[in-house]
C-alpha atoms as a PDB file:
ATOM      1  CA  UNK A   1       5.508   1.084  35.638  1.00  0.00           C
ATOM      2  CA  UNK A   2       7.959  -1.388  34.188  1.00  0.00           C
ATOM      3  CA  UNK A   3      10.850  -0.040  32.003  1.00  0.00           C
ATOM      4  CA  UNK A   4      10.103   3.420  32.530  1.00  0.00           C
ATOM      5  CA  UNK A   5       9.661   5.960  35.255  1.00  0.00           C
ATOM      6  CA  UNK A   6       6.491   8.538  34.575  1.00  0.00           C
ATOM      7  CA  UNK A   7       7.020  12.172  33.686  1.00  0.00           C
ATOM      8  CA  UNK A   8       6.251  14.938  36.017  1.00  0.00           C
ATOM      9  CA  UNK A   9       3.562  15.479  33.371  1.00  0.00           C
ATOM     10  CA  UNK A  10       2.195  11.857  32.937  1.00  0.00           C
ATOM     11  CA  UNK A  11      -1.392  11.186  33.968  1.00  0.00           C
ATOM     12  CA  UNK A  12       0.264   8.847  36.429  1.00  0.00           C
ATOM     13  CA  UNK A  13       1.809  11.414  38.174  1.00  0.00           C
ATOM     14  CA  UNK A  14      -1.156  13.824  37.608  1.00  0.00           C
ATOM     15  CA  UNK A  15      -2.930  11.321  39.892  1.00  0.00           C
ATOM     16  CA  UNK A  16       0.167  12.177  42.571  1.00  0.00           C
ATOM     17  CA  UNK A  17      -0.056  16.065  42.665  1.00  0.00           C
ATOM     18  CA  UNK A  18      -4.084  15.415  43.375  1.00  0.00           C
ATOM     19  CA  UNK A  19      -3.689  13.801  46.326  1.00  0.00           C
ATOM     20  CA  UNK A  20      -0.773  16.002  47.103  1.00  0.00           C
ATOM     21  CA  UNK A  21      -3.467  18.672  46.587  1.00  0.00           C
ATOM     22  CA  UNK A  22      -6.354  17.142  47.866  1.00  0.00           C
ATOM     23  CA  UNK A  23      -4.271  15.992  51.368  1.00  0.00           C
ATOM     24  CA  UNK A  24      -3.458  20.097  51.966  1.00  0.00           C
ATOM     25  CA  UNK A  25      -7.289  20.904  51.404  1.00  0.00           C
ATOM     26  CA  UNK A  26      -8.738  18.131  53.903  1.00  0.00           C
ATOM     27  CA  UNK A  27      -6.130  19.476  56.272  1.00  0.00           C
ATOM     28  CA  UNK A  28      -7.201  22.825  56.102  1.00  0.00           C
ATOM     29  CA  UNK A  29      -4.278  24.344  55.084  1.00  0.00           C
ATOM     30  CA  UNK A  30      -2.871  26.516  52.834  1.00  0.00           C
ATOM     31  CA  UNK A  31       0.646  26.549  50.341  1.00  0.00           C
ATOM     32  CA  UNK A  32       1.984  29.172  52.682  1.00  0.00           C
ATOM     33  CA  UNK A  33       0.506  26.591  56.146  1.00  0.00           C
ATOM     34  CA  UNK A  34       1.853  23.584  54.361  1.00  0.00           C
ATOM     35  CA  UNK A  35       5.201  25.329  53.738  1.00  0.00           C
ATOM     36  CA  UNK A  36       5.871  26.358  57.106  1.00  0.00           C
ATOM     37  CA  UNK A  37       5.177  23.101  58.737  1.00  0.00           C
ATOM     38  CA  UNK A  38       7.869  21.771  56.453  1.00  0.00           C
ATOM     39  CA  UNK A  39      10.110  24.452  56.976  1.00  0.00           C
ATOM     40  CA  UNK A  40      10.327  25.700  53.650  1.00  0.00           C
ATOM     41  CA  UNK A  41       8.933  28.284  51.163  1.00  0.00           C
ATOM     42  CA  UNK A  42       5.449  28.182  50.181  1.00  0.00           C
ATOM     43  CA  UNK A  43       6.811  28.093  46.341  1.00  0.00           C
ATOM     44  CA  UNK A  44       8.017  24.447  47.303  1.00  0.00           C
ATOM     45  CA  UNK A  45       4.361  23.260  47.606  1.00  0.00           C
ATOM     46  CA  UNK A  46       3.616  25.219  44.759  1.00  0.00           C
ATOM     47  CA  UNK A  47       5.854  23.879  42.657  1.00  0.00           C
ATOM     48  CA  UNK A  48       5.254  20.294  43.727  1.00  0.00           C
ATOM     49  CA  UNK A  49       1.673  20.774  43.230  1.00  0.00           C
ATOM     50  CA  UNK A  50       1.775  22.581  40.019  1.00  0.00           C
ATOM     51  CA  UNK A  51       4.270  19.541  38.581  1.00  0.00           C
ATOM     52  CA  UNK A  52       7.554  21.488  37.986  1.00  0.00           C
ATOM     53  CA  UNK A  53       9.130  19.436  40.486  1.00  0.00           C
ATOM     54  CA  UNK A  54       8.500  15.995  41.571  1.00  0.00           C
ATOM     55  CA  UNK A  55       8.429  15.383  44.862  1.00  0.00           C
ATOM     56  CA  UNK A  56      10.753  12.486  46.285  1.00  0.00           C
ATOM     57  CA  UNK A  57       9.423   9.718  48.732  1.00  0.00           C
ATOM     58  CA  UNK A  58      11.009  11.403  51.686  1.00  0.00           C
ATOM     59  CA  UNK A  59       9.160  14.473  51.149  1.00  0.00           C
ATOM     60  CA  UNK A  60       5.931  12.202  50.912  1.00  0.00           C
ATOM     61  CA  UNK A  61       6.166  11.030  53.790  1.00  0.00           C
ATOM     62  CA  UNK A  62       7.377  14.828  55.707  1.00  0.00           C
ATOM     63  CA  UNK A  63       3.904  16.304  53.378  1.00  0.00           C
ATOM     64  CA  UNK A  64       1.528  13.351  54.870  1.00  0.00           C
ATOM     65  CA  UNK A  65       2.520  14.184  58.003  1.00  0.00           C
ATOM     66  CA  UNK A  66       2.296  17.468  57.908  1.00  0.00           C
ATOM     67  CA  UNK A  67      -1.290  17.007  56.725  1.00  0.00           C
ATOM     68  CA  UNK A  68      -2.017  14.472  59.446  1.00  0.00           C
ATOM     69  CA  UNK A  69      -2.358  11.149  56.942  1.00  0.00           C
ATOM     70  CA  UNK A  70      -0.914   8.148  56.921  1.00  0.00           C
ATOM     71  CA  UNK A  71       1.932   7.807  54.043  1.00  0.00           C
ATOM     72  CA  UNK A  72       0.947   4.100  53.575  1.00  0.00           C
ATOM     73  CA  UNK A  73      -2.754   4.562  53.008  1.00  0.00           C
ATOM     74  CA  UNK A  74      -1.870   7.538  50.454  1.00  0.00           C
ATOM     75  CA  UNK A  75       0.455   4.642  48.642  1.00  0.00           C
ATOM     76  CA  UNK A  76      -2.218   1.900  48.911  1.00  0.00           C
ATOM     77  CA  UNK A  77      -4.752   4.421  47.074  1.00  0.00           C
ATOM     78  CA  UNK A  78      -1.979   5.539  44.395  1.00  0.00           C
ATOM     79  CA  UNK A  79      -1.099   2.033  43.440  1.00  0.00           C
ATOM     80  CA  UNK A  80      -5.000   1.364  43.082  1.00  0.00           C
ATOM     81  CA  UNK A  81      -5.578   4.091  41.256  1.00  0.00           C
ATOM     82  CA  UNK A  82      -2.253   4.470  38.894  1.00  0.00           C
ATOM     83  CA  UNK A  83      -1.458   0.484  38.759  1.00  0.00           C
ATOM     84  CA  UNK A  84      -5.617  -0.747  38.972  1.00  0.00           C
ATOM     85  CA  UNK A  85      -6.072   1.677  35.729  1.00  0.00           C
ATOM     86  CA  UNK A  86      -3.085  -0.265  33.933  1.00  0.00           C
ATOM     87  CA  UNK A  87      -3.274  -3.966  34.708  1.00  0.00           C
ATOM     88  CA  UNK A  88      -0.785  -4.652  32.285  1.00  0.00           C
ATOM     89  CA  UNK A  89       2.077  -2.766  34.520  1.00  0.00           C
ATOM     90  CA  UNK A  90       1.618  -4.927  37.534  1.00  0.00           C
ATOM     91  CA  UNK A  91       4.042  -7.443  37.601  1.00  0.00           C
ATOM     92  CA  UNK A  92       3.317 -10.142  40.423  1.00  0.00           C
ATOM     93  CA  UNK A  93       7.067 -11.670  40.974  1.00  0.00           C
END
């Protein structure tokens, strides 16, 4: 994503919250579960998932863990999907 940074309501980002989604459900867990393995209210997850806030790559990694995944393999499938649908963004220095 050269020259810009995506919206929290790009499809680019879109592609985040699923996966953000989609980690919680193969885990099993809930908004509220998720929430209190991170220590914080289930309105956090909620928001995250629902795109009113974005979450930061900290958080990533504290949500992949949370859900038992590995924080690399969830940024190896992102920049697949999100930089493999828009060759024209990758930049190969």
């Amino acid at each position: 994503m050269r020259g810009s940074v995506a919206s929290l309501h790009s499809p680019d980002y879109a592609a985040v919250r699923a996966e953000l989604v989609a980690m919680r459900q193969r885990a099993g867990l809930t908004q509220r579960d998720l929430a209190a393995r991170l220590g914080l209210r289930h309105t956090w997850v909620g928001k995250s998932e629902q795109g009113e806030r974005r979450v930061d790559l900290l958080e990533l990694f504290a949500w992949c863990r949370a859900c038992g995944e590995d924080a690399v393999a969830l940024v190896a499938r992102l920049d697949r999907e999100i930089l493999g649908s828009h060759p024209h963004r990758r930049t190969d220095n």
